[in-house]
N, C-alpha and C. Protein backbone atom coordinates (compact mmCIF):
# COMPACT_ATOMS: atom_id res chain seq x y z
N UNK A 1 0.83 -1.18 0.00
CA UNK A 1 0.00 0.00 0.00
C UNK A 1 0.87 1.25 0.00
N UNK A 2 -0.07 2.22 0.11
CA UNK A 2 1.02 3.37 -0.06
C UNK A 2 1.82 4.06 1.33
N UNK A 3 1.82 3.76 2.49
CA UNK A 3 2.78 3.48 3.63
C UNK A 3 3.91 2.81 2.85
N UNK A 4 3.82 1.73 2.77
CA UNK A 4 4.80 0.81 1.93
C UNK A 4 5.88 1.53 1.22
N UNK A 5 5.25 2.35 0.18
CA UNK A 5 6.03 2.96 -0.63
C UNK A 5 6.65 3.99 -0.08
N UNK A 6 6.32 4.46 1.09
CA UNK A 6 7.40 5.38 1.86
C UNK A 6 8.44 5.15 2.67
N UNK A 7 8.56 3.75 2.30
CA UNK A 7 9.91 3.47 2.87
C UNK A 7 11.21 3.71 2.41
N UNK A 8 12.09 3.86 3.29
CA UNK A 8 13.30 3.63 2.11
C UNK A 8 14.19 2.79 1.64
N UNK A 9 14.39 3.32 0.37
CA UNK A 9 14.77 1.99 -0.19
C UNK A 9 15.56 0.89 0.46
N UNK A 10 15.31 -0.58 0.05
CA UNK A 10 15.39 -1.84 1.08
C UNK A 10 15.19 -2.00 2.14
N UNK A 11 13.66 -1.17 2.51
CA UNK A 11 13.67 -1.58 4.04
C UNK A 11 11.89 -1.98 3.49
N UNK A 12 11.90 -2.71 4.87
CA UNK A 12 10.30 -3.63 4.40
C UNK A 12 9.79 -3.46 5.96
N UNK A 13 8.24 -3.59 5.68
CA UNK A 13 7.35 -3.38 6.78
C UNK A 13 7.88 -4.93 7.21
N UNK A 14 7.89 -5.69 8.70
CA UNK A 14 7.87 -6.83 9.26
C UNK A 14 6.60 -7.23 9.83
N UNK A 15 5.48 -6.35 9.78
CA UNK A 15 4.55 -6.94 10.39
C UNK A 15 3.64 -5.40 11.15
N UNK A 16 2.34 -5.64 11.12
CA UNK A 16 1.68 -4.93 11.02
C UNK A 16 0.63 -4.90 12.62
N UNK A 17 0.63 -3.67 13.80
CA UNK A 17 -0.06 -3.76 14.86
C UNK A 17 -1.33 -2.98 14.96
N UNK A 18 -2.15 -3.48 15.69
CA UNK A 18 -3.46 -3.31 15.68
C UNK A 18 -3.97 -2.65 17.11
N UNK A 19 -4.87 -2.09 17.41
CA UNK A 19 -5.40 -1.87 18.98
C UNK A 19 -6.18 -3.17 18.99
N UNK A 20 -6.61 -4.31 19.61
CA UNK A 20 -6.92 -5.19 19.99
C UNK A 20 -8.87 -4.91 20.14
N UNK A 21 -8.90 -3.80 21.29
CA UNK A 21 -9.97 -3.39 21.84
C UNK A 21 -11.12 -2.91 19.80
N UNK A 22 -10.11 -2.11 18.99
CA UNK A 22 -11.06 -1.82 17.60
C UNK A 22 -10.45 -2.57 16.62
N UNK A 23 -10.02 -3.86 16.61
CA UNK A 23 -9.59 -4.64 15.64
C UNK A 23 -10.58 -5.41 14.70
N UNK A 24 -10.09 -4.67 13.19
CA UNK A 24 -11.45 -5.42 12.27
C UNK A 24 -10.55 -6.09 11.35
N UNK A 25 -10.86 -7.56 11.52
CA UNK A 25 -10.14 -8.47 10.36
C UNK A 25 -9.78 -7.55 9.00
N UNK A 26 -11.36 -7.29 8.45
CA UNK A 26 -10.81 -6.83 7.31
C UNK A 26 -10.07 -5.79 6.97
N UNK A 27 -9.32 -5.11 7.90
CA UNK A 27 -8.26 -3.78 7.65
C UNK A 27 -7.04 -4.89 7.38
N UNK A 28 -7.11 -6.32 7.46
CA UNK A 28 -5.79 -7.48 7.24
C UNK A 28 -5.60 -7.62 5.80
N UNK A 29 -7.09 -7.43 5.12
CA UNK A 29 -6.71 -8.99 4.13
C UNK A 29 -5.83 -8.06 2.99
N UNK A 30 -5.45 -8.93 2.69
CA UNK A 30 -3.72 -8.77 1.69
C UNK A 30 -2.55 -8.16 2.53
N UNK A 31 -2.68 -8.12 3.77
CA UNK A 31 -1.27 -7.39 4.37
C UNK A 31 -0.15 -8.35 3.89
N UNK A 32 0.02 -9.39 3.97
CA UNK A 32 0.89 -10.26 3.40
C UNK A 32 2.87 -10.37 4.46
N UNK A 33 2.10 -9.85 5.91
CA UNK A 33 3.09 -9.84 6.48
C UNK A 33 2.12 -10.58 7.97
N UNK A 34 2.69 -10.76 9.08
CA UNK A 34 2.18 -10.93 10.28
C UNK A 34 1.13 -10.09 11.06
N UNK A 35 -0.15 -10.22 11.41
CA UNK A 35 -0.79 -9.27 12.00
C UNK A 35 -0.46 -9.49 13.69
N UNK A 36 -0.50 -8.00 14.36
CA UNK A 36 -0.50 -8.21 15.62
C UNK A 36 -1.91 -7.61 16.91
N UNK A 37 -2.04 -8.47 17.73
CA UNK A 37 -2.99 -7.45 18.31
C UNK A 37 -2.82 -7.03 19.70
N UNK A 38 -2.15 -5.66 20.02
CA UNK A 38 -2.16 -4.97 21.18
C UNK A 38 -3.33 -4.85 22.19
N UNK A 39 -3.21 -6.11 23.40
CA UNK A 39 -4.37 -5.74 24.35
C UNK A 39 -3.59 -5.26 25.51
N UNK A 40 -3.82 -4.78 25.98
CA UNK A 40 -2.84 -4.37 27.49
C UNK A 40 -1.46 -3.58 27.05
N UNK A 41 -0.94 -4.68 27.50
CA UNK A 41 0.84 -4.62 27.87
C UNK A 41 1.06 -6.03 27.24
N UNK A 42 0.55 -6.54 25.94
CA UNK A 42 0.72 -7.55 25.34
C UNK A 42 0.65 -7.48 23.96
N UNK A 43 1.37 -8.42 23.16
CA UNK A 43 0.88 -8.13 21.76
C UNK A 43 1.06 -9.92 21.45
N UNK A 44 -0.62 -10.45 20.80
CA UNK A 44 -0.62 -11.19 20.27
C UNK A 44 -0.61 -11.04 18.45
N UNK A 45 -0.52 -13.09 18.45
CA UNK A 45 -0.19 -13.29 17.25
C UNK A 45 -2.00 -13.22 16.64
N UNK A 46 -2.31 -12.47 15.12
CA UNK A 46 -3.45 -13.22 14.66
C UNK A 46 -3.44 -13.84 13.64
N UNK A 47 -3.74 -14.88 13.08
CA UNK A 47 -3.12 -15.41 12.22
C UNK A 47 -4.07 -14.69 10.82
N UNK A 48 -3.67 -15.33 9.96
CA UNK A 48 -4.70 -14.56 8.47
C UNK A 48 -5.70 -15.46 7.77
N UNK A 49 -5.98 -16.26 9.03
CA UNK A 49 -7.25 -16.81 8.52
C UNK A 49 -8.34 -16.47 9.56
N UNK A 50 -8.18 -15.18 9.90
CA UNK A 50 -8.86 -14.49 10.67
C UNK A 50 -9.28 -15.32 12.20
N UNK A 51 -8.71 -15.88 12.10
CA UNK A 51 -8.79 -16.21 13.90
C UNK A 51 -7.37 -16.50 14.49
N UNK A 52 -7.91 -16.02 16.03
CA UNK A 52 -6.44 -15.70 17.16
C UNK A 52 -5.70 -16.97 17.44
N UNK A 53 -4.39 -17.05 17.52
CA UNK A 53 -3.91 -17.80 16.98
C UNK A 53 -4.05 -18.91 18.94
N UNK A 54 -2.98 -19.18 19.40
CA UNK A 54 -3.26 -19.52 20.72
C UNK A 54 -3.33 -18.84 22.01
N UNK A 55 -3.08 -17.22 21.57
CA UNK A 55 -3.15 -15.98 22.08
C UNK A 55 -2.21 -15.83 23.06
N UNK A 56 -1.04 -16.43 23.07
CA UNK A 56 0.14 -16.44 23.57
C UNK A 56 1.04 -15.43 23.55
N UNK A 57 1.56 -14.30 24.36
CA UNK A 57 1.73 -13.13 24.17
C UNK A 57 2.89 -13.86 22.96
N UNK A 58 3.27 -13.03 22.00
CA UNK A 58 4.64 -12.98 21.05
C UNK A 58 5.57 -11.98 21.52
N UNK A 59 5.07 -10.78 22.27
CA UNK A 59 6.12 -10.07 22.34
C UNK A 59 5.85 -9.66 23.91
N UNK A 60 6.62 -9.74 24.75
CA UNK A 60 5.94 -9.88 26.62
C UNK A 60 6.40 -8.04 27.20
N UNK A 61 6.61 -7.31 26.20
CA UNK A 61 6.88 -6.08 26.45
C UNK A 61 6.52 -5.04 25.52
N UNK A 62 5.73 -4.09 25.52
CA UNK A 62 5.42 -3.62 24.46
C UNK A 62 5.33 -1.79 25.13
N UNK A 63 6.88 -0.95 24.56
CA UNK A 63 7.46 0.23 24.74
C UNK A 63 6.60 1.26 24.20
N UNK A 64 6.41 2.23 24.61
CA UNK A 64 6.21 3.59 23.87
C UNK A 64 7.56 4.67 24.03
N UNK A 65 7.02 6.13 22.57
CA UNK A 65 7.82 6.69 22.51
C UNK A 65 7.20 7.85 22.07
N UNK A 66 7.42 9.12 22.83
CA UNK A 66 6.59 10.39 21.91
C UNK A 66 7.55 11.35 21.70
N UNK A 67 8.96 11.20 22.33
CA UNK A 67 9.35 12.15 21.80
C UNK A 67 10.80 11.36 21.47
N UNK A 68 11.98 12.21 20.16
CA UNK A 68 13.41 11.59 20.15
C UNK A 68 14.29 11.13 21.21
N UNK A 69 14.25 11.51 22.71
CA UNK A 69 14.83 10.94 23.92
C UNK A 69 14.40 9.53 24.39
N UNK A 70 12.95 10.04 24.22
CA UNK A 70 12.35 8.30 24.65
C UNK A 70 12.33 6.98 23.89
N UNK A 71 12.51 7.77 21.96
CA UNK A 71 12.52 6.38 21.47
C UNK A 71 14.01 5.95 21.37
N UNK A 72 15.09 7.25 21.88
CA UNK A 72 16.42 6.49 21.88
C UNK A 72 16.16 5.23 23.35
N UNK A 73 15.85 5.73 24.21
CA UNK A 73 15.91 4.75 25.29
C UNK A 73 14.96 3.47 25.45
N UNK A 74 13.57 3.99 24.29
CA UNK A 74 12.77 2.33 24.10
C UNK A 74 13.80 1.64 23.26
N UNK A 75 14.60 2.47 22.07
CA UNK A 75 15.38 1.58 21.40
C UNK A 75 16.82 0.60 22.08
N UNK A 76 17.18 1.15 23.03
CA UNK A 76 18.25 0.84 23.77
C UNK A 76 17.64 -0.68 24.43
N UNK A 77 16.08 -0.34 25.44
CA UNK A 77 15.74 -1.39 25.95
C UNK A 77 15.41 -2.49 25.37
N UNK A 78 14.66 -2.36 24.03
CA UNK A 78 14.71 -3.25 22.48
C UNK A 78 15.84 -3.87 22.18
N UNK A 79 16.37 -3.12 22.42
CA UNK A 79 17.76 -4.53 21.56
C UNK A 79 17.93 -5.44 22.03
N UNK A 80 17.70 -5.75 22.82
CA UNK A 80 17.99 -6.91 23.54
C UNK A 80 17.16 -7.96 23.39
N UNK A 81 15.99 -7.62 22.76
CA UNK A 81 14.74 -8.45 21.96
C UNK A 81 13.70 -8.41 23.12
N UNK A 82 12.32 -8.90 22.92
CA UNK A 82 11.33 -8.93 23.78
C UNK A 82 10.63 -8.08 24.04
N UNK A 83 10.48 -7.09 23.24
CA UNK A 83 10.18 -6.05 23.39
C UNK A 83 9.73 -5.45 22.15
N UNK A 84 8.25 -4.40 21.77
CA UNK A 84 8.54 -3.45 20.39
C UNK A 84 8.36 -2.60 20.96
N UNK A 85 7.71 -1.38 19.86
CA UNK A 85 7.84 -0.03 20.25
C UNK A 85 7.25 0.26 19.65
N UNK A 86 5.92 0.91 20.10
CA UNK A 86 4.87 1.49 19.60
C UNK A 86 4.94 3.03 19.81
N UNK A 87 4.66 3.69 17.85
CA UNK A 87 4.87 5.06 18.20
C UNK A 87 3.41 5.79 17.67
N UNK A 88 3.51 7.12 18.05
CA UNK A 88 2.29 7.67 17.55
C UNK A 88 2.64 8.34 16.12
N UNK A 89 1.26 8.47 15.83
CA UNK A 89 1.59 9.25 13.71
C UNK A 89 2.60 10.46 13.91
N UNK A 90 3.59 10.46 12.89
CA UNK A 90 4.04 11.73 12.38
C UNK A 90 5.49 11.20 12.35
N UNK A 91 5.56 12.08 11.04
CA UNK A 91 6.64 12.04 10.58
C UNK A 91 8.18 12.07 11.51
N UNK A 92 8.26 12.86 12.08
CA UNK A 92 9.59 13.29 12.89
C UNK A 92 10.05 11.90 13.55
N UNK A 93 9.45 11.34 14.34
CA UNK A 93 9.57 9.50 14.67
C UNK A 93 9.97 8.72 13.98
N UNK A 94 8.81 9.02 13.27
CA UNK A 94 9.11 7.73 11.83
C UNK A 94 10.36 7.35 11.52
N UNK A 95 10.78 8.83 10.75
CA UNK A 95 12.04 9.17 10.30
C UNK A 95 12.94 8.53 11.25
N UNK A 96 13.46 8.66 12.59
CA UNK A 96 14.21 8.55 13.48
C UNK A 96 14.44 7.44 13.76
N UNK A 97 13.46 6.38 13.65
CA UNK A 97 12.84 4.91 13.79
C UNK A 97 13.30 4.39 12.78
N UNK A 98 12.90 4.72 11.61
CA UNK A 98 13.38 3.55 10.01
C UNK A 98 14.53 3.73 9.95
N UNK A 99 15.23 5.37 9.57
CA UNK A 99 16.23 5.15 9.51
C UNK A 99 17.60 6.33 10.00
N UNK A 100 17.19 6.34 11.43
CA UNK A 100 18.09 7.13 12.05
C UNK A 100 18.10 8.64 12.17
N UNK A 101 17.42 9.05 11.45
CA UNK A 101 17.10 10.62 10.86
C UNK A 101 16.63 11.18 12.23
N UNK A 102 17.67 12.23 12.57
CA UNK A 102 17.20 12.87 13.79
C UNK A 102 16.79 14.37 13.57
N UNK A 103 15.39 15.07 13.69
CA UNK A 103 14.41 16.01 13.04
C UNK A 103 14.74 16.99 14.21
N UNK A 104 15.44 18.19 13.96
CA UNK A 104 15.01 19.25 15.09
C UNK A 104 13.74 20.00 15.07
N UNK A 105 13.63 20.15 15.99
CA UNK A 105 11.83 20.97 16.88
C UNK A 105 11.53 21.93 15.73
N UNK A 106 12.10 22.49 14.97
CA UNK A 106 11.82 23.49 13.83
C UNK A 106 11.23 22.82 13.11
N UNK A 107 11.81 22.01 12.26
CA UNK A 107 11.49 20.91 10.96
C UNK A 107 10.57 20.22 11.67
N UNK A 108 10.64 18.98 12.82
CA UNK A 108 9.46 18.75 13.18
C UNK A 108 8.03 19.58 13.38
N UNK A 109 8.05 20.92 13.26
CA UNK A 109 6.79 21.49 13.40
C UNK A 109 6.56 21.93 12.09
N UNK A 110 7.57 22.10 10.77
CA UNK A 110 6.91 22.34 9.55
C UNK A 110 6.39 20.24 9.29
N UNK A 111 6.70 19.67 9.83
CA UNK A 111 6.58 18.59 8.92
C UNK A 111 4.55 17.76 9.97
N UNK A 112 4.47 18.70 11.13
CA UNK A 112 3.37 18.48 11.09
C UNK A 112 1.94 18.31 10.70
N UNK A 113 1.46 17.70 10.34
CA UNK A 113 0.21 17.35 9.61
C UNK A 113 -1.13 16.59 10.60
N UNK A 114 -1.01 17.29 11.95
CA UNK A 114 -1.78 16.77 12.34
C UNK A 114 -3.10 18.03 12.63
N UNK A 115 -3.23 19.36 11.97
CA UNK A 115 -4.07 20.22 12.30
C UNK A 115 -4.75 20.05 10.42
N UNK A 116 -4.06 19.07 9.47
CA UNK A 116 -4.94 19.07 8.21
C UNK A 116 -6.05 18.02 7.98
């Protein structure tokens, strides 16, 4: 889709997370990667034949990050595996997340798009 195409070049989505509580199968079909579903402080597996798989957490830690300080330190606690990192929309993250791009407070506020 067109997320997809904003990646950069050779990097690929691994799998795709959901809020658990408003999860509708059909926002899945053709993802063609792993679906996940965030309930709590958990993220299960769903499989793509639309039912939950043995609902066994997959990932037993699941980080947030809202600003560049915090996702350096969710990323720090991540490496070590067991863990993802769930961020909110906008660009300035993103960037910082895929591929290292660190956005100062200026540029992050032209690159906002959350008042359109």
């Amino acid at each position: 889709d067109s997320a997809g195409l904003a990646l950069p070049s050779g990097a690929a989505v691994d799998g795709v997370l959901y809020d658990a509580a408003v999860f509708d199968p059909n926002d899945t079909m053709g993802a063609g990667v792993p679906v996940y579903l965030v309930d709590g402080n958990q993220i299960r597996c769903f499989s793509p034949k639309g039912k939950e798989e043995d609902g066994a957490a997959v990932v037993p830690s699941l980080l947030t990050a809202s600003t560049p300080e915090e996702l350096d330190k969710a990323e720090a606690e991540a490496a070590g595996g067991g863990a993802a990192i769930a961020l909110p929309p906008g660009a300035p993250l993103w960037a910082q997340a895929l591929i290292g791009l660190r956005v100062n407070a200026e540029d992050a506020a032209m690159m906002d798009t959350s008042g359109l």
